[in-house]
Protein backbone atom coordinates (compact mmCIF):
# COMPACT_ATOMS: atom_id res chain seq x y z
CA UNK A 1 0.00 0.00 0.00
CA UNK A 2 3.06 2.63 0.83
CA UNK A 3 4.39 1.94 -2.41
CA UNK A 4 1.07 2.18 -4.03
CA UNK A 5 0.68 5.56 -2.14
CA UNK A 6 4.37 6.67 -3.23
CA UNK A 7 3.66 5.73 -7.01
CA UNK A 8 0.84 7.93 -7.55
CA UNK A 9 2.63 10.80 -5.57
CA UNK A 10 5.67 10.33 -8.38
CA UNK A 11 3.19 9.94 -11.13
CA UNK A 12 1.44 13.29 -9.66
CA UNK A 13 4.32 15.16 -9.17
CA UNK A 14 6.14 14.79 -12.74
CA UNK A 15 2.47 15.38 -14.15
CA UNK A 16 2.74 18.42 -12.43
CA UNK A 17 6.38 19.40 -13.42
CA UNK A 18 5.22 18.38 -17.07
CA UNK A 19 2.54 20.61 -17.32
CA UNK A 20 3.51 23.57 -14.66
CA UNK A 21 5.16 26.15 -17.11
CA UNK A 22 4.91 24.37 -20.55
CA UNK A 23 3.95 26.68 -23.12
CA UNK A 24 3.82 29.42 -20.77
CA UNK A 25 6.23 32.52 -21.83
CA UNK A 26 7.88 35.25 -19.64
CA UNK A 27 7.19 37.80 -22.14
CA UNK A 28 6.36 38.62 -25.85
CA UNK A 29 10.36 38.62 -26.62
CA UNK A 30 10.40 34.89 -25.65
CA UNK A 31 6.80 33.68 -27.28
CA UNK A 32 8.87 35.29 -30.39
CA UNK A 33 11.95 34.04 -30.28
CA UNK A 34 10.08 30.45 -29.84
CA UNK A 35 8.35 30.94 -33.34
CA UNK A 36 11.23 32.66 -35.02
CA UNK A 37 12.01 29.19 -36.79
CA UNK A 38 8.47 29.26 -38.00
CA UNK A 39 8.89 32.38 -39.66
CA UNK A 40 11.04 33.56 -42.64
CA UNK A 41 13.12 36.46 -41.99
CA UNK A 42 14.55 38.90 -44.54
CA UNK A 43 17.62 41.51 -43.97
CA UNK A 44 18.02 45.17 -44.48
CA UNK A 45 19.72 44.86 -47.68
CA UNK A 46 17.51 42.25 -48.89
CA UNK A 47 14.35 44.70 -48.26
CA UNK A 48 16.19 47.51 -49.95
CA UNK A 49 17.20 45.78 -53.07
CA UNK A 50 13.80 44.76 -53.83
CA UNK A 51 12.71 48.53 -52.89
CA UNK A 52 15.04 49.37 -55.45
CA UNK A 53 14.22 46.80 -57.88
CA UNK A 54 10.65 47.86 -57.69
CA UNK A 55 9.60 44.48 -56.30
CA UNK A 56 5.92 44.05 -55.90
CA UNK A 57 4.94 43.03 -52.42
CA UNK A 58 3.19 44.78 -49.18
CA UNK A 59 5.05 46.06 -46.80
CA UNK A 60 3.47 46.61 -43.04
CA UNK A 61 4.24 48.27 -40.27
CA UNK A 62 2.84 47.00 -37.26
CA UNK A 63 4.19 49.67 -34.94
CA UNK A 64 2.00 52.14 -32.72
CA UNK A 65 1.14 55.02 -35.02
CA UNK A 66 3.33 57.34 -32.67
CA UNK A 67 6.33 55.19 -34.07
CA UNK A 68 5.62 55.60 -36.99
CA UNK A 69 5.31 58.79 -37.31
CA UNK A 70 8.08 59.18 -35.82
CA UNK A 71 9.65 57.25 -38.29
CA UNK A 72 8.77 54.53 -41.13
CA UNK A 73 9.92 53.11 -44.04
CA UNK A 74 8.57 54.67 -47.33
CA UNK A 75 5.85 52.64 -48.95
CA UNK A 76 4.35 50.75 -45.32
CA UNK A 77 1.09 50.61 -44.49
CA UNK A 78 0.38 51.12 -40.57
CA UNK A 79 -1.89 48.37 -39.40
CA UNK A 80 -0.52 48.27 -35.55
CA UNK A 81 0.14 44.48 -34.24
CA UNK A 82 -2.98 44.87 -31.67
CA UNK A 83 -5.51 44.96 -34.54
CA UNK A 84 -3.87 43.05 -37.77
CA UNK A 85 -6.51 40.66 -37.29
CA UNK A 86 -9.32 42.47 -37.91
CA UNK A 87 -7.76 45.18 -40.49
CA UNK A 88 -5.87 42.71 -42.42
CA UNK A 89 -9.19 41.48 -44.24
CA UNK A 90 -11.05 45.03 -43.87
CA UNK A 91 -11.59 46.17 -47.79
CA UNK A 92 -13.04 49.83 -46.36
CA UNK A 93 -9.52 50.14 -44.49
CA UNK A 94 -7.70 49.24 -47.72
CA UNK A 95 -10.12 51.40 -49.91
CA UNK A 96 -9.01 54.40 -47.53
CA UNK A 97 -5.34 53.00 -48.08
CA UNK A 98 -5.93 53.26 -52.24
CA UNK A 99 -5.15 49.52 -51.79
CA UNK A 100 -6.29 46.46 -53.29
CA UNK A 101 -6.98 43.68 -49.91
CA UNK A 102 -4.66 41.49 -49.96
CA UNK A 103 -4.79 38.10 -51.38
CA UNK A 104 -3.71 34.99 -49.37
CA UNK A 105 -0.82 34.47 -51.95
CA UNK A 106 1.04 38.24 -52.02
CA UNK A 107 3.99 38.73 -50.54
CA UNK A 108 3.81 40.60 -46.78
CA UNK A 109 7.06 41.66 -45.29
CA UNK A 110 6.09 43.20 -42.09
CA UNK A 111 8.18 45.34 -39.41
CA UNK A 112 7.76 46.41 -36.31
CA UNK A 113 10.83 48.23 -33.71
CA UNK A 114 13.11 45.40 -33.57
CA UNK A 115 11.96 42.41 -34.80
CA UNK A 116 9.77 41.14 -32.30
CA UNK A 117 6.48 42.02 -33.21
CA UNK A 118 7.34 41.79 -36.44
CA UNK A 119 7.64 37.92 -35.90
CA UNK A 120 4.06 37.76 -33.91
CA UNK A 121 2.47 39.55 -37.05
CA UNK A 122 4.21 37.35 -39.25
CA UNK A 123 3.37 34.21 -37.68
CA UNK A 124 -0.39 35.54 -36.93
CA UNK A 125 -0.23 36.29 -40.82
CA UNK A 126 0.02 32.69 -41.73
CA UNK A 127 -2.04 31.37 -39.32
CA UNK A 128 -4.66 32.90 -41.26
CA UNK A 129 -3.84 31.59 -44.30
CA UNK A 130 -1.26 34.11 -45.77
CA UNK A 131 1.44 32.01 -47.75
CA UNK A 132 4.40 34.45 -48.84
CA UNK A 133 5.09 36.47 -45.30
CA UNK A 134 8.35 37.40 -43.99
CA UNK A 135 9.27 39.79 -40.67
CA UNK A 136 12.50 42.18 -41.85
CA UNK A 137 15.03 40.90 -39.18
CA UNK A 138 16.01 43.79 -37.23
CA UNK A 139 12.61 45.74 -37.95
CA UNK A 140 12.67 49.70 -37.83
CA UNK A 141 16.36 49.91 -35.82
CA UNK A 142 17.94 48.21 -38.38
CA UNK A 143 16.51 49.54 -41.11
CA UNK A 144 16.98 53.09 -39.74
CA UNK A 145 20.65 52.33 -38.85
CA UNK A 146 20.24 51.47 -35.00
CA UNK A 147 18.13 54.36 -33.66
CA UNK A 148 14.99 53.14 -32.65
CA UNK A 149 12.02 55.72 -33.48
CA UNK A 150 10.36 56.22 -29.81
CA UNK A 151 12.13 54.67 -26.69
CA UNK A 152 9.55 52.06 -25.16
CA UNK A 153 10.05 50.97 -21.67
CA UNK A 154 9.96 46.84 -21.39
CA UNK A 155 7.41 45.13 -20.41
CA UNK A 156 7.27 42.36 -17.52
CA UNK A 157 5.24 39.39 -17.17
CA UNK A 158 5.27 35.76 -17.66
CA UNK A 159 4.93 33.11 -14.99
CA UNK A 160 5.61 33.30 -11.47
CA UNK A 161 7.73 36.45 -11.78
């Protein structure tokens, strides 16, 4: 019976240790950096050759509008990471934008500060069926040269702390 007793304790406790924290992140920079394999990433140079080469794609910025007006890269459309979902598929928003919605197949390259964001949006783009996305590695502070537009303070969260 005591072994009985201490076997379902074990079982209990690694059940417990299994499940305690798994798939629980400290913060947004972690949740990202644990999809960043899912995602395809693009450089700075990359971004600006196609700029150049007049590539065709859509470019977002999923920044607060106060970063971007504080700066943005020249072309983006502002659809801030907290509402992507629901403006993403909005034709009035894109009619205001002179824009065509975009189709599941088009190429999205979306930035955000750093990179972080970008990599939520990017992954949230796919989920809903986009096929051609990619987050510009670095976002805005590479892009810009290392200055980042508006200084944020960081955020804390996550489990147990």
């Amino acid at each position: 019976m005591k072994y009985m007793q201490l076997n379902v304790s074990l079982i209990a406790l690694l059940f417990f240790l299994s499940v305690g924290c798994t798939g629980i992140y400290e913060d947004g920079n972690e949740l990202a950096d644990g999809l960043r394999s899912e995602i395809h990433e693009i450089g700075v140079d990359s971004l600006k050759s196609m700029i150049d080469n007049g590539a065709e794609f859509l470019l977002l910025d999923v920044r607060q509008p106060d970063e971007k007006e504080a700066g943005n890269i020249p072309g983006s459309v502002s659809i801030p990471r907290g509402v992507l979902e629901f403006q993403i598929f909005d034709d009035s928003f894109w009619e205001e934008q002179f824009m065509y919605t975009p189709e599941k197949e088009d190429q999205i390259i979306v930035y955000c500060q750093s990179g972080v964001r970008g990599v939520l949006a990017a992954h949230t783009l796919k989920q809903l069926g986009f096929k051609n996305v990619a987050n510009l590695k670095g976002g805005w502070i590479a892009f810009s040269g290392g200055e980042p537009a508006i200084e944020k303070e960081a955020d804390s969260g996550g489990c147990g702390g």
